[in-house]
PDB file of N, CA and C in Angstrom:
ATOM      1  N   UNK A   1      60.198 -86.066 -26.612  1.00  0.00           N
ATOM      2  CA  UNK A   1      61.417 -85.459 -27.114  1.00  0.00           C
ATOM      3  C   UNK A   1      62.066 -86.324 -28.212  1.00  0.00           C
ATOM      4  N   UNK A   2      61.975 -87.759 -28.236  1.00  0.00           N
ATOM      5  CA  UNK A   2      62.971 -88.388 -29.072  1.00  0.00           C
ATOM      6  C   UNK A   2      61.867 -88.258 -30.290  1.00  0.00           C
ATOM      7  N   UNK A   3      60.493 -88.528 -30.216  1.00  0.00           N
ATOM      8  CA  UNK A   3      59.417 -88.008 -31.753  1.00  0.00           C
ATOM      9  C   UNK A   3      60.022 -87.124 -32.394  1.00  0.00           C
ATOM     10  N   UNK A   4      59.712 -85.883 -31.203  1.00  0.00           N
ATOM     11  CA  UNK A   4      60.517 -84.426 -32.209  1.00  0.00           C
ATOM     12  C   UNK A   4      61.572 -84.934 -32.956  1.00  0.00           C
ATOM     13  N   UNK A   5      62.595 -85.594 -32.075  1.00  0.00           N
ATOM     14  CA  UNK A   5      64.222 -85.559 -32.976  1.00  0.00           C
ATOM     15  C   UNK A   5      64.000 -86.172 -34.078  1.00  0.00           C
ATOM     16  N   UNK A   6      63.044 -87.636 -34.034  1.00  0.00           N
ATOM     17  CA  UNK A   6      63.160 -88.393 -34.941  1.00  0.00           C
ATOM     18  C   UNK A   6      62.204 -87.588 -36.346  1.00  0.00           C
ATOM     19  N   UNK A   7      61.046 -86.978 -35.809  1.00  0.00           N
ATOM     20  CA  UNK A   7      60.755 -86.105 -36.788  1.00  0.00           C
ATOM     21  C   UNK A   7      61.720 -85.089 -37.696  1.00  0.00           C
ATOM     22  N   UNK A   8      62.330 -84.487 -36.949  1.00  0.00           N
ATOM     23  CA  UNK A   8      63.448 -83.651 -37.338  1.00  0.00           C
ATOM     24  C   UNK A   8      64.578 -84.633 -38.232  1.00  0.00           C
ATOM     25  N   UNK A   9      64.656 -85.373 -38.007  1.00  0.00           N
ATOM     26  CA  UNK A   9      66.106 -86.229 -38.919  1.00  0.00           C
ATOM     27  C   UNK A   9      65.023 -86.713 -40.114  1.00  0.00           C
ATOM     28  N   UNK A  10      63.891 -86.644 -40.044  1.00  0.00           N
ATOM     29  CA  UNK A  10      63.128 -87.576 -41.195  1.00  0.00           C
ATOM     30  C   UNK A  10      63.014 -85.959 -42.297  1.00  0.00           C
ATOM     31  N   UNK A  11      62.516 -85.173 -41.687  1.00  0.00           N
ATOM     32  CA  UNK A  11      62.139 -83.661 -42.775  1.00  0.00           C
ATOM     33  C   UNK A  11      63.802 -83.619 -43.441  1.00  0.00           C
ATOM     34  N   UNK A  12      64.634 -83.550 -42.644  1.00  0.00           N
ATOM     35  CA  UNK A  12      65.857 -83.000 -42.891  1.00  0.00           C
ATOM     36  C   UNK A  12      66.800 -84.371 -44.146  1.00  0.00           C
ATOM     37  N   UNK A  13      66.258 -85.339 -43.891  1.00  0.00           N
ATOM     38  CA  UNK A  13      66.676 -86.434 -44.638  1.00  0.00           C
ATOM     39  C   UNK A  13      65.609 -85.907 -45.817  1.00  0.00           C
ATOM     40  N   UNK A  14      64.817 -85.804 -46.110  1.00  0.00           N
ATOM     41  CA  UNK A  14      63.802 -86.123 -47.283  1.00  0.00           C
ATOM     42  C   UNK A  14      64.342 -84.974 -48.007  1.00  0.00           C
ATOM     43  N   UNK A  15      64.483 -83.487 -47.292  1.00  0.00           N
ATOM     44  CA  UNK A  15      64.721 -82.542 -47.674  1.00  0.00           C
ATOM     45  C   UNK A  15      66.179 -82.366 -48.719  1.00  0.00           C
ATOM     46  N   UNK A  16      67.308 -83.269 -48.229  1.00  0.00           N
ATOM     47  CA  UNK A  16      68.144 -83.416 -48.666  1.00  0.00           C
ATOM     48  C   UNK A  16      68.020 -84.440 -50.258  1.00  0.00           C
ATOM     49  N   UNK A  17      66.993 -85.304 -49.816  1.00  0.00           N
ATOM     50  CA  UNK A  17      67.048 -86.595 -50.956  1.00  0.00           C
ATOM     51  C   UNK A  17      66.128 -85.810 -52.315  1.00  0.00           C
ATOM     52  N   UNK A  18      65.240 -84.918 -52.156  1.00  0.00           N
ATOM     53  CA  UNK A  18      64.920 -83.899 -53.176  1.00  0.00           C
ATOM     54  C   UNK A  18      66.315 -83.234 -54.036  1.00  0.00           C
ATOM     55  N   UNK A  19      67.257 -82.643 -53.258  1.00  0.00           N
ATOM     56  CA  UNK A  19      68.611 -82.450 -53.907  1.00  0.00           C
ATOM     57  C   UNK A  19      69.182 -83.546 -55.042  1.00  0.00           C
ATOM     58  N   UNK A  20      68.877 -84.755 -54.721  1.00  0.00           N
ATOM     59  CA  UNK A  20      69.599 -86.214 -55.284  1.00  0.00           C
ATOM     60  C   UNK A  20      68.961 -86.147 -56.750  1.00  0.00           C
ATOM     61  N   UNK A  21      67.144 -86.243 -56.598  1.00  0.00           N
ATOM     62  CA  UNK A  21      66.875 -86.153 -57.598  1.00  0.00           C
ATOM     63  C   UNK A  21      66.386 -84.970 -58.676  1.00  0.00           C
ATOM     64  N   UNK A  22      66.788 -83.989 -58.449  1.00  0.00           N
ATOM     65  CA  UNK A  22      66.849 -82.959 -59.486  1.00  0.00           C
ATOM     66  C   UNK A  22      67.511 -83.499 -60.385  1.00  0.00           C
ATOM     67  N   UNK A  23      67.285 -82.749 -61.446  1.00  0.00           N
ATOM     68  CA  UNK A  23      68.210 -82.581 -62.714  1.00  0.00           C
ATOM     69  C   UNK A  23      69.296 -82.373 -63.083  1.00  0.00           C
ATOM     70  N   UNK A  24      70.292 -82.577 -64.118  1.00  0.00           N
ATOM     71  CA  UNK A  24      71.198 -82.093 -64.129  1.00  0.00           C
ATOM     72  C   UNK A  24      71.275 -80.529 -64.582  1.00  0.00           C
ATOM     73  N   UNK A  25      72.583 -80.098 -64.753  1.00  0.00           N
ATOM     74  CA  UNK A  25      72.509 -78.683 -65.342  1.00  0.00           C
ATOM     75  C   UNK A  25      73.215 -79.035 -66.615  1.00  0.00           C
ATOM     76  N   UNK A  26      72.504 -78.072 -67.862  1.00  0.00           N
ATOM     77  CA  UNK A  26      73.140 -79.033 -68.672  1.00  0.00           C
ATOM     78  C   UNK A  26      74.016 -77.825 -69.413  1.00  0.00           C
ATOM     79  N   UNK A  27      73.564 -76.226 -69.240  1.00  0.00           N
ATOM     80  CA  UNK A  27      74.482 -75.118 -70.290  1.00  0.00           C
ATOM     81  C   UNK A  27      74.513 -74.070 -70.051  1.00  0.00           C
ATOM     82  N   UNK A  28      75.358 -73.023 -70.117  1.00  0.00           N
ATOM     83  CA  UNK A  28      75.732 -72.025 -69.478  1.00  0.00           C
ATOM     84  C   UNK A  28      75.727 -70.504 -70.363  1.00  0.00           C
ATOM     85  N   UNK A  29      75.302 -71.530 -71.951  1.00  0.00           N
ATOM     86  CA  UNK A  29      75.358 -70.847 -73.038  1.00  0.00           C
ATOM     87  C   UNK A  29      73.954 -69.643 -73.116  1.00  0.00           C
ATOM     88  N   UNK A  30      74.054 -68.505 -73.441  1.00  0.00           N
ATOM     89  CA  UNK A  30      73.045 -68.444 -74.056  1.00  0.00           C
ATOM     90  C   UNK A  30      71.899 -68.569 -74.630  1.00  0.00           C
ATOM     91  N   UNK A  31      70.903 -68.639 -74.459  1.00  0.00           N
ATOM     92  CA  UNK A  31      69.511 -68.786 -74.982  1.00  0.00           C
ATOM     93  C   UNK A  31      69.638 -68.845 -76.658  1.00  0.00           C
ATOM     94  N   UNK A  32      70.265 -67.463 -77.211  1.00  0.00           N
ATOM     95  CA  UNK A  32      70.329 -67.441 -78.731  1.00  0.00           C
ATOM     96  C   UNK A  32      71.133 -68.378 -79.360  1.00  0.00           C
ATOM     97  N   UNK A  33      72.028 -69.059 -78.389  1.00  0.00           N
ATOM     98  CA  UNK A  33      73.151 -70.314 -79.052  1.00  0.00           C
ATOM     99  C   UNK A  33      72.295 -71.834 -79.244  1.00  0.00           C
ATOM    100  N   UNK A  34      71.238 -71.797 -78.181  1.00  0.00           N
ATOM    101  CA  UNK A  34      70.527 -72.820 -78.528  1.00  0.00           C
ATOM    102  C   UNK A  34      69.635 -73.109 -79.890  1.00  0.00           C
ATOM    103  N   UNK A  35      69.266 -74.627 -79.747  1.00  0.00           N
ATOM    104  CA  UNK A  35      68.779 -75.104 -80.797  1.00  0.00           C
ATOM    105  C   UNK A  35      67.365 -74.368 -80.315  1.00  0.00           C
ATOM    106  N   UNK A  36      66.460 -74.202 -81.377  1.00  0.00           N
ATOM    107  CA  UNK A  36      65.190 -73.876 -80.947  1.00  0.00           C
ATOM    108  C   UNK A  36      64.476 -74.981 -80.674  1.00  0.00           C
ATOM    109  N   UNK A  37      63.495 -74.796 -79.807  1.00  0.00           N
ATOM    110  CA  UNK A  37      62.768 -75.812 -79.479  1.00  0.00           C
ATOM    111  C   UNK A  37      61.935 -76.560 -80.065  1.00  0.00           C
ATOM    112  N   UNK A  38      61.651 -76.413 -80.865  1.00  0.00           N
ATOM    113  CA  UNK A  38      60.555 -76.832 -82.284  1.00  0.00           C
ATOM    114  C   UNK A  38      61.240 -77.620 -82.892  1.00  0.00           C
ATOM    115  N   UNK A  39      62.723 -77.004 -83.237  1.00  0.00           N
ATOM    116  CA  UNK A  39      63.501 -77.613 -84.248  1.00  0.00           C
ATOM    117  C   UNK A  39      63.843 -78.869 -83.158  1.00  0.00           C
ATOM    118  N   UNK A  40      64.259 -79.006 -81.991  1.00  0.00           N
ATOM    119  CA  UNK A  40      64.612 -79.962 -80.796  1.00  0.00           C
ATOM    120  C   UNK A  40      63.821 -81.076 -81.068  1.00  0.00           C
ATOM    121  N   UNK A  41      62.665 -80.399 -80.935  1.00  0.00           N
ATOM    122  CA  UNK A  41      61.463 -81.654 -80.761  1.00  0.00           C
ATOM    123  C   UNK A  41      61.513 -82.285 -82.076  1.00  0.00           C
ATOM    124  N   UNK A  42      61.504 -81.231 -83.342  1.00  0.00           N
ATOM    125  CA  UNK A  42      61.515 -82.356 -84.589  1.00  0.00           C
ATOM    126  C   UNK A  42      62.438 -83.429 -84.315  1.00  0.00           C
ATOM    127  N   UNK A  43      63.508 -82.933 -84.237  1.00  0.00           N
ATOM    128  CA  UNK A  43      64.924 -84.126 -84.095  1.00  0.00           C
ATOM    129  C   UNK A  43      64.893 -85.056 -83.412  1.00  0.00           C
ATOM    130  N   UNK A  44      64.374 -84.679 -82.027  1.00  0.00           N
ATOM    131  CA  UNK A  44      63.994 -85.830 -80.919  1.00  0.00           C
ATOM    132  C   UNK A  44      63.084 -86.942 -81.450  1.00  0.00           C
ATOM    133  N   UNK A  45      61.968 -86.898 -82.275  1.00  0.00           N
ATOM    134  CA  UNK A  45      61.290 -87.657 -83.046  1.00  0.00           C
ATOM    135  C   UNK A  45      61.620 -88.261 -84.032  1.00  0.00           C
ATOM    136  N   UNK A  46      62.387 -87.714 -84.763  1.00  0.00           N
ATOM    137  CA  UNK A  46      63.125 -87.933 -86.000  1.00  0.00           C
ATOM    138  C   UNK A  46      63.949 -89.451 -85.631  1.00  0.00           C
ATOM    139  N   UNK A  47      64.203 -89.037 -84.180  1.00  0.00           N
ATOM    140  CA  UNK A  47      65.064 -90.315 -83.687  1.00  0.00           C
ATOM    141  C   UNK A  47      64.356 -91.214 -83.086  1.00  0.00           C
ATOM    142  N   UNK A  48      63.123 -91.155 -83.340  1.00  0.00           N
ATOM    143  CA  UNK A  48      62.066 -92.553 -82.941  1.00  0.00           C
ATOM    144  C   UNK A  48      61.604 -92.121 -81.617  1.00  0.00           C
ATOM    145  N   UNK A  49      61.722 -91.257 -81.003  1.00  0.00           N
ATOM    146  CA  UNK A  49      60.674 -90.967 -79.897  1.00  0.00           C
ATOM    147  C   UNK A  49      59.558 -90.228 -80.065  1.00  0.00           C
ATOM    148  N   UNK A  50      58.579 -90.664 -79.253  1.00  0.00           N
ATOM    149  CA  UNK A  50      57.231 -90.392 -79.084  1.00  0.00           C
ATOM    150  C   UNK A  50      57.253 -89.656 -78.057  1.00  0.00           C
ATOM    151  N   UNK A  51      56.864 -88.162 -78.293  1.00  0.00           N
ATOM    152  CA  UNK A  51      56.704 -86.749 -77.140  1.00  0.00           C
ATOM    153  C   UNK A  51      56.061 -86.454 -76.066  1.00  0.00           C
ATOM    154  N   UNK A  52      55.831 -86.954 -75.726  1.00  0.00           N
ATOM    155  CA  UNK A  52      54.515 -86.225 -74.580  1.00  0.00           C
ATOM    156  C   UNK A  52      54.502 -84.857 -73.963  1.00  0.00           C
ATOM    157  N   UNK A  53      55.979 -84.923 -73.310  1.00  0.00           N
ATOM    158  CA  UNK A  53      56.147 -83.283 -72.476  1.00  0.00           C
ATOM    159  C   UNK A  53      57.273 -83.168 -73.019  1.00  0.00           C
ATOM    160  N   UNK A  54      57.111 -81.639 -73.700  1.00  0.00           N
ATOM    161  CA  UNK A  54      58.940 -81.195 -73.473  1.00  0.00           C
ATOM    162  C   UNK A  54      59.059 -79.851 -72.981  1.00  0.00           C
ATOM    163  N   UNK A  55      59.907 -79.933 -72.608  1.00  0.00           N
ATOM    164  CA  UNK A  55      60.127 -78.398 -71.474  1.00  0.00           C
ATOM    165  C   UNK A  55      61.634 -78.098 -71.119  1.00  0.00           C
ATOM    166  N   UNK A  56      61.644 -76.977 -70.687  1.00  0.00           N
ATOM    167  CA  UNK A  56      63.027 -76.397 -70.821  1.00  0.00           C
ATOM    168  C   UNK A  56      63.056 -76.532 -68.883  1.00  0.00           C
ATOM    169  N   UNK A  57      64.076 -77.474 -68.733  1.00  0.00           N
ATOM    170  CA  UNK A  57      64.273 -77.435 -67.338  1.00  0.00           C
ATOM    171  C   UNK A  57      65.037 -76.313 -66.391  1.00  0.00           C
ATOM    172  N   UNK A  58      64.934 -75.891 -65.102  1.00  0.00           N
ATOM    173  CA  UNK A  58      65.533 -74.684 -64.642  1.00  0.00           C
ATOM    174  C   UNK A  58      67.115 -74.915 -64.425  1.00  0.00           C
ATOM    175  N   UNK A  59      67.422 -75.928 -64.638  1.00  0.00           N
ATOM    176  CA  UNK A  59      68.785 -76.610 -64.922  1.00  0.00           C
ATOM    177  C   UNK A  59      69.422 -76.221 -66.434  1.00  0.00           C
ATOM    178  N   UNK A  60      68.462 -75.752 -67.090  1.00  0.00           N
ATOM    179  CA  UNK A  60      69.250 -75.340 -68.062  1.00  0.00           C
ATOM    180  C   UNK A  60      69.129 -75.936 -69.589  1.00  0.00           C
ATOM    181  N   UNK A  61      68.142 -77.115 -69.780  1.00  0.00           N
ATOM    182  CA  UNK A  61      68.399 -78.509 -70.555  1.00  0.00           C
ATOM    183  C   UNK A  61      66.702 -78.739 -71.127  1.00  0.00           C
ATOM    184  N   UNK A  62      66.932 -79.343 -72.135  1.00  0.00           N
ATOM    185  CA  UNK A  62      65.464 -80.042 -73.254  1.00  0.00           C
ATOM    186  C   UNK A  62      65.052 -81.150 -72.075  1.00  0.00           C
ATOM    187  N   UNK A  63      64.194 -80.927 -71.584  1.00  0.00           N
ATOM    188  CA  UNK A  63      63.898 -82.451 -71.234  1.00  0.00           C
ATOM    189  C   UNK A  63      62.656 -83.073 -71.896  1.00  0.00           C
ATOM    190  N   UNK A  64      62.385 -84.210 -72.198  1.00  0.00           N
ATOM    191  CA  UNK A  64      61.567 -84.827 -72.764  1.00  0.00           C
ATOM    192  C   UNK A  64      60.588 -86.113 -71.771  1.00  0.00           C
ATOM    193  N   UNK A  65      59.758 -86.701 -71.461  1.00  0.00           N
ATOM    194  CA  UNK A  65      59.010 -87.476 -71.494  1.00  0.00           C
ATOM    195  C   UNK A  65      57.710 -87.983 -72.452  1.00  0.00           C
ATOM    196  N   UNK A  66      58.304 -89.519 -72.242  1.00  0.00           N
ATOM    197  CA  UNK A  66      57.345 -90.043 -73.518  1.00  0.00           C
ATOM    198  C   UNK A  66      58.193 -91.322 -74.323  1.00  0.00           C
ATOM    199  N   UNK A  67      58.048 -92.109 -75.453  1.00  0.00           N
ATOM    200  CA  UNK A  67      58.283 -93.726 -75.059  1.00  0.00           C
ATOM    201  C   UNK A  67      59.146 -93.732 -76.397  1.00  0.00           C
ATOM    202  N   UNK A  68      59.975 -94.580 -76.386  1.00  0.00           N
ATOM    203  CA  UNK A  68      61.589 -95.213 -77.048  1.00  0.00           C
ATOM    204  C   UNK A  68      60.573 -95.390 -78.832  1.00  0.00           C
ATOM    205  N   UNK A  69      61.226 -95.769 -79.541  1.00  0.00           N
ATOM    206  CA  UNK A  69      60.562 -96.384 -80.750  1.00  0.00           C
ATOM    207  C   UNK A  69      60.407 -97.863 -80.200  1.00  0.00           C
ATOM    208  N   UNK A  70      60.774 -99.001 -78.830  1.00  0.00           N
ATOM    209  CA  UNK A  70      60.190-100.379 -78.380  1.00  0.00           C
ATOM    210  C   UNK A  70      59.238 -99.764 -77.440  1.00  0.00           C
ATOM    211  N   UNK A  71      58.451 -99.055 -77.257  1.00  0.00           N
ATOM    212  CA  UNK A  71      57.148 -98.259 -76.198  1.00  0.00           C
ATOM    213  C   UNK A  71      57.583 -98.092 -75.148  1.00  0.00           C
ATOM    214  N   UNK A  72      58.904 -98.280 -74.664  1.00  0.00           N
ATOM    215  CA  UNK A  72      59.139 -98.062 -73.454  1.00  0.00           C
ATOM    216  C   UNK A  72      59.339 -96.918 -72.651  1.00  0.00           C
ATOM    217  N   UNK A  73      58.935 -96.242 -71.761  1.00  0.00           N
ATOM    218  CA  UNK A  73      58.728 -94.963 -71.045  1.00  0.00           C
ATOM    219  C   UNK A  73      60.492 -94.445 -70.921  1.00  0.00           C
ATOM    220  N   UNK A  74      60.527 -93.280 -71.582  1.00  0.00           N
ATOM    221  CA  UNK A  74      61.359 -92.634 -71.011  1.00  0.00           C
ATOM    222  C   UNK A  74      61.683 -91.208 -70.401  1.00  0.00           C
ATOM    223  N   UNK A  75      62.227 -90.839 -70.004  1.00  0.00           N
ATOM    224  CA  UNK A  75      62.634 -89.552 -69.673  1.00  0.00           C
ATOM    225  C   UNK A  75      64.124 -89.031 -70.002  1.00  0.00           C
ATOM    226  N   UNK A  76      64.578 -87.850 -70.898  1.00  0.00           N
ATOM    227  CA  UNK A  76      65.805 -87.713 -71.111  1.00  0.00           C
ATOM    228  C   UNK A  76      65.712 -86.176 -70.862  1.00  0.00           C
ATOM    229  N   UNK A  77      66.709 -85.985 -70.276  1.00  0.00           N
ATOM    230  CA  UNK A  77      67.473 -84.726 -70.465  1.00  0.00           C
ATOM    231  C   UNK A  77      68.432 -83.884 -71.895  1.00  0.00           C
ATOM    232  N   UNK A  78      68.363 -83.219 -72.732  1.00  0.00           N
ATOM    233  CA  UNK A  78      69.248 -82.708 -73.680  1.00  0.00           C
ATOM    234  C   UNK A  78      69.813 -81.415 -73.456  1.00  0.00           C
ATOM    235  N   UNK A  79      71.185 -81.165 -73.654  1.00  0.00           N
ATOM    236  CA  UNK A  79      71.747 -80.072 -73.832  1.00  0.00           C
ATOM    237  C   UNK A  79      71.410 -79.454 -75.244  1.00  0.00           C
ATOM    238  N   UNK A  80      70.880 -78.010 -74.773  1.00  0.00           N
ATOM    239  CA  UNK A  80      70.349 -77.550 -75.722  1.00  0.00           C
ATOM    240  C   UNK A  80      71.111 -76.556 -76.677  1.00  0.00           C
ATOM    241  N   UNK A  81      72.396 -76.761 -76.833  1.00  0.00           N
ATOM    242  CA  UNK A  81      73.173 -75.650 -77.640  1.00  0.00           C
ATOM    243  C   UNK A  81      73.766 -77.217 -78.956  1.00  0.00           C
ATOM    244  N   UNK A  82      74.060 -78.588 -78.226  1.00  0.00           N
ATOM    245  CA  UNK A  82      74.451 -79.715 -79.095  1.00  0.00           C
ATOM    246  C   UNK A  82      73.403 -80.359 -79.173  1.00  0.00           C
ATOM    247  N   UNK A  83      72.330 -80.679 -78.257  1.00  0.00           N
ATOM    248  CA  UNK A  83      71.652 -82.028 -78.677  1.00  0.00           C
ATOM    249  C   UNK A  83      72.236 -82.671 -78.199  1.00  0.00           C
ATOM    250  N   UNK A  84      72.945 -83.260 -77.503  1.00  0.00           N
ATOM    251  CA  UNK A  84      73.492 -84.914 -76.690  1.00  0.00           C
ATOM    252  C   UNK A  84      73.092 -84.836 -75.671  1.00  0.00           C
ATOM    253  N   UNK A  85      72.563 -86.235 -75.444  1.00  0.00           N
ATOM    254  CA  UNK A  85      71.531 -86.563 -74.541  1.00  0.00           C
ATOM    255  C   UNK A  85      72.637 -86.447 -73.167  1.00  0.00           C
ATOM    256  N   UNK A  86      72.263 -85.512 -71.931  1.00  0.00           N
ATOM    257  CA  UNK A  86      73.288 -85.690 -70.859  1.00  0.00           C
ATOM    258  C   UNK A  86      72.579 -86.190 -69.653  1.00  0.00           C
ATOM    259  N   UNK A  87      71.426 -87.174 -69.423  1.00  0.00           N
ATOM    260  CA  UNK A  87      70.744 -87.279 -68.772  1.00  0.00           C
ATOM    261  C   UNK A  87      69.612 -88.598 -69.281  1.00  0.00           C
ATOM    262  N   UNK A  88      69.932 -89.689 -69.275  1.00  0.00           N
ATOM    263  CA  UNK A  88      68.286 -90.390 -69.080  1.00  0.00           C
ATOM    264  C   UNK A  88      67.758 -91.630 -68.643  1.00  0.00           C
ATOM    265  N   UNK A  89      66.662 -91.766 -68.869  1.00  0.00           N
ATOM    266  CA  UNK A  89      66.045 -93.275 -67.827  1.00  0.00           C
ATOM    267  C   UNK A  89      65.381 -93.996 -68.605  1.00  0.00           C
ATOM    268  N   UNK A  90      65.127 -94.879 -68.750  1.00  0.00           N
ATOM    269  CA  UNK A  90      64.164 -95.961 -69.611  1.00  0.00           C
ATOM    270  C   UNK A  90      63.558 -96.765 -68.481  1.00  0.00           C
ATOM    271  N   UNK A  91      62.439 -96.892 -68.967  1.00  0.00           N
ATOM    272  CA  UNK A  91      61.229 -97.745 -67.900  1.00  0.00           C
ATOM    273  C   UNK A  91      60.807 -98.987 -68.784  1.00  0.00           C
TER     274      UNK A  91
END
């Protein structure tokens, strides 16, 4: 009986810590108000990053992975109606 419980508090903990790391939400705007994505990615480069993935997150937002102009790994989030970065990590 105490396995089960302790099983049960471990699914229910992990389940919750998936919530933590999602994404943010980044716009509420319109699809047609956004920047296009092509044009996104030029800009994102333009500013010294190197692309790997970009994708439109279900949060709403540009996200990018792929490395700084010093090679360092990042991941950013962009709001896609301004472009300002509302979201990111450097490795």
């Amino acid at each position: 009986m105490i396995r089960r419980a302790c099983l049960v508090v471990s699914i229910v903990s992990a389940a919750g810590g998936a919530h933590a790391w999602a994404g943010p939400a980044c716009t509420t705007a319109s699809v047609d108000r956004w920047i296009p994505a092509e044009a996104m990615r030029r800009r994102i480069e333009g500013d010294g990053y190197r692309v790997g993935v970009f994708k439109t997150t279900e949060g709403r937002c540009y996200e990018i992975y792929g490395r700084d102009k010093d090679g360092r790994r990042v991941e950013i989030y962009f709001d896609p109606v301004s472009g300002a970065i509302v979201k990111s990590s450097v490795r």
